[in-house]
C-alpha atoms as a PDB file:
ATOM      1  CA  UNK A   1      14.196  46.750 -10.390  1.00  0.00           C
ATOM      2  CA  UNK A   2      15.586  43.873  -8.123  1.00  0.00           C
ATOM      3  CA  UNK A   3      18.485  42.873  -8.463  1.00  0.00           C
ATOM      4  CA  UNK A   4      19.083  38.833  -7.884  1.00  0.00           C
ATOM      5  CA  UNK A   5      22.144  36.588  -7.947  1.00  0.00           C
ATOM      6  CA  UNK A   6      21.669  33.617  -9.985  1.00  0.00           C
ATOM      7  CA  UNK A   7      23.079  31.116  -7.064  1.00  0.00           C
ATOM      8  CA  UNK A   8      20.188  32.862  -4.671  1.00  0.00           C
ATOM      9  CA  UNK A   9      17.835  32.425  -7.725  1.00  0.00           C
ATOM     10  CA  UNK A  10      18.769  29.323  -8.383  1.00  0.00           C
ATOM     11  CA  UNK A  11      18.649  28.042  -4.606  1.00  0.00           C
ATOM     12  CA  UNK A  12      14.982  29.619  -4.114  1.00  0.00           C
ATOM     13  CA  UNK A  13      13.325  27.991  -6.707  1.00  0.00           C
ATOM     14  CA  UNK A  14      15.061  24.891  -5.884  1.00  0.00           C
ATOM     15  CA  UNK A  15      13.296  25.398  -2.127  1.00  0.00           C
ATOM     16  CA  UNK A  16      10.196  26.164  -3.422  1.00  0.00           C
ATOM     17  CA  UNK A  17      10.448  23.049  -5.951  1.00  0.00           C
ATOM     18  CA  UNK A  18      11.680  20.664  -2.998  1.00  0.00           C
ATOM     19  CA  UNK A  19       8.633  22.082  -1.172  1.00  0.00           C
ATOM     20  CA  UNK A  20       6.164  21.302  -3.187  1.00  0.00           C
ATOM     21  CA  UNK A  21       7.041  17.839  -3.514  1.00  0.00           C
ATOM     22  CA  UNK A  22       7.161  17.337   0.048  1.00  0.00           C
ATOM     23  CA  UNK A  23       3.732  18.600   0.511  1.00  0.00           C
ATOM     24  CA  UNK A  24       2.646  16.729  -2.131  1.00  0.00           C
ATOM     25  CA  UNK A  25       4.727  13.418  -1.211  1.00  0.00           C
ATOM     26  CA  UNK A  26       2.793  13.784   2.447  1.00  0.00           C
ATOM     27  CA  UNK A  27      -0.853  14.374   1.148  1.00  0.00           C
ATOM     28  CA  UNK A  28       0.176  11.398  -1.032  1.00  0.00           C
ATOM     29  CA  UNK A  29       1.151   9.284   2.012  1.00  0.00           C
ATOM     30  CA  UNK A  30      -2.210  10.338   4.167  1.00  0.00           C
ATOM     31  CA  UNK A  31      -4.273   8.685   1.133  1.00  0.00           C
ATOM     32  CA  UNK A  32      -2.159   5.357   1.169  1.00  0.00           C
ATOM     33  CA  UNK A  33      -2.530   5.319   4.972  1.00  0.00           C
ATOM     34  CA  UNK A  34      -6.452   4.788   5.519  1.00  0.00           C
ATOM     35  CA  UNK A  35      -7.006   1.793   7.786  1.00  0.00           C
ATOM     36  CA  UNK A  36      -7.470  -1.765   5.309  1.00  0.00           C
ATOM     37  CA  UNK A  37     -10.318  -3.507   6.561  1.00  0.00           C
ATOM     38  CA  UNK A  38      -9.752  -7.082   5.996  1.00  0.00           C
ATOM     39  CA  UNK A  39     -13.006  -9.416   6.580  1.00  0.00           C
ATOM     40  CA  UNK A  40     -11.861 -12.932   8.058  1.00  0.00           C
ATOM     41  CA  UNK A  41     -14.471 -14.587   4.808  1.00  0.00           C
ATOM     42  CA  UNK A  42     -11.694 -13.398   2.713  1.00  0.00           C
ATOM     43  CA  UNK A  43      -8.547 -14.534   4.511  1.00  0.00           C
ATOM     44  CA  UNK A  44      -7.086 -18.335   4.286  1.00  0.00           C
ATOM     45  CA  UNK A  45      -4.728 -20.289   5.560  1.00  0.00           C
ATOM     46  CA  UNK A  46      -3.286 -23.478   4.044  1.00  0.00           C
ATOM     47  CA  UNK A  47      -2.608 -26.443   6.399  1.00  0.00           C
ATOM     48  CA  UNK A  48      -0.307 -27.753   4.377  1.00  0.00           C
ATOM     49  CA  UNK A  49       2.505 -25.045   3.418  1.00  0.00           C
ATOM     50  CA  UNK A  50       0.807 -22.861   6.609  1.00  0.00           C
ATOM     51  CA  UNK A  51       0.713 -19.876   4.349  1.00  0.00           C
ATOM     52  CA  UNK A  52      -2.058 -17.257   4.955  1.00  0.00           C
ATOM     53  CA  UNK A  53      -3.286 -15.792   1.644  1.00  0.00           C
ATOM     54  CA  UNK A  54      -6.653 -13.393   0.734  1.00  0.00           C
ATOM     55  CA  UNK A  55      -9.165 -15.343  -1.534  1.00  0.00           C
ATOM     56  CA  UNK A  56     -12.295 -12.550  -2.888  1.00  0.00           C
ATOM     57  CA  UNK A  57     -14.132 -14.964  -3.678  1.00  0.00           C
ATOM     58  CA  UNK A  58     -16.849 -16.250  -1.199  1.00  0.00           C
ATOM     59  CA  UNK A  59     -16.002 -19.714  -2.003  1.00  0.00           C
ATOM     60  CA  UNK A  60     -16.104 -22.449   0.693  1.00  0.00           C
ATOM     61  CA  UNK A  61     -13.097 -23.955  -0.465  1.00  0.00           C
ATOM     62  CA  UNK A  62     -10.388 -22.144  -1.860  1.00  0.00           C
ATOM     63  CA  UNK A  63      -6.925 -23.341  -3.660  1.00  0.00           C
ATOM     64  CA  UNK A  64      -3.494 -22.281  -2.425  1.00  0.00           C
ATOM     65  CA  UNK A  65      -1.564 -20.015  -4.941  1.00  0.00           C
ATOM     66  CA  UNK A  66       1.661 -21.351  -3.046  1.00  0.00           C
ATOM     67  CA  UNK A  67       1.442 -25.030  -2.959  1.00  0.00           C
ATOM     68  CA  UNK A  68      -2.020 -25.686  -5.093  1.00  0.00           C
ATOM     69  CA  UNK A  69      -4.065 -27.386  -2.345  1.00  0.00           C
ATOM     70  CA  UNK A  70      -7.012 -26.962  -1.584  1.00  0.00           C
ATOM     71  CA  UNK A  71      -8.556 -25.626   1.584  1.00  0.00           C
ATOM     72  CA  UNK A  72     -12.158 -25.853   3.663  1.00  0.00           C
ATOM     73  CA  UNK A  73     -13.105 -22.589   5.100  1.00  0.00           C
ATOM     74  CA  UNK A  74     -13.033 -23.647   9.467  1.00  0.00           C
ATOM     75  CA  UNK A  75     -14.842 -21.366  11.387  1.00  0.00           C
ATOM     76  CA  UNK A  76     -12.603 -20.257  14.657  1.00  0.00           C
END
């Protein structure tokens, strides 16, 4: 039989825990990390508070969640 101290047990499994959650944290991260592919139909920008937001919807005009105004889609 082996014979194991409980501070070497102890710090093994802890290893072997921390381990596994590193692996798992950097699969994890890998999945988050794929490329967004924005299409310019969906991004807006508001002339009057000059924020840029993302509208889905393939509206011509869209309203400004900051200031409420609405905007004309400009081709550029």
């Amino acid at each position: 039989m082996i014979n194991l101290d409980f501070t070497f047990a102890v710090a093994g499994y802890s290893v072997i825990f921390l381990s596994i959650i590193f692996i798992l944290w950097l699969t994890g991260k890998k999945l988050k990390d794929k490329d967004l592919l924005l299409d310019d139909k969906f991004l807006w920008y508001c002339w009057v508070c000059t924020y840029t937001y993302i509208s889905t919807k393939e509206e011509p005009i869209s309203r400004c969640p900051r200031c409420g105004s609405y905007n004309k889609k400009t081709l550029t």
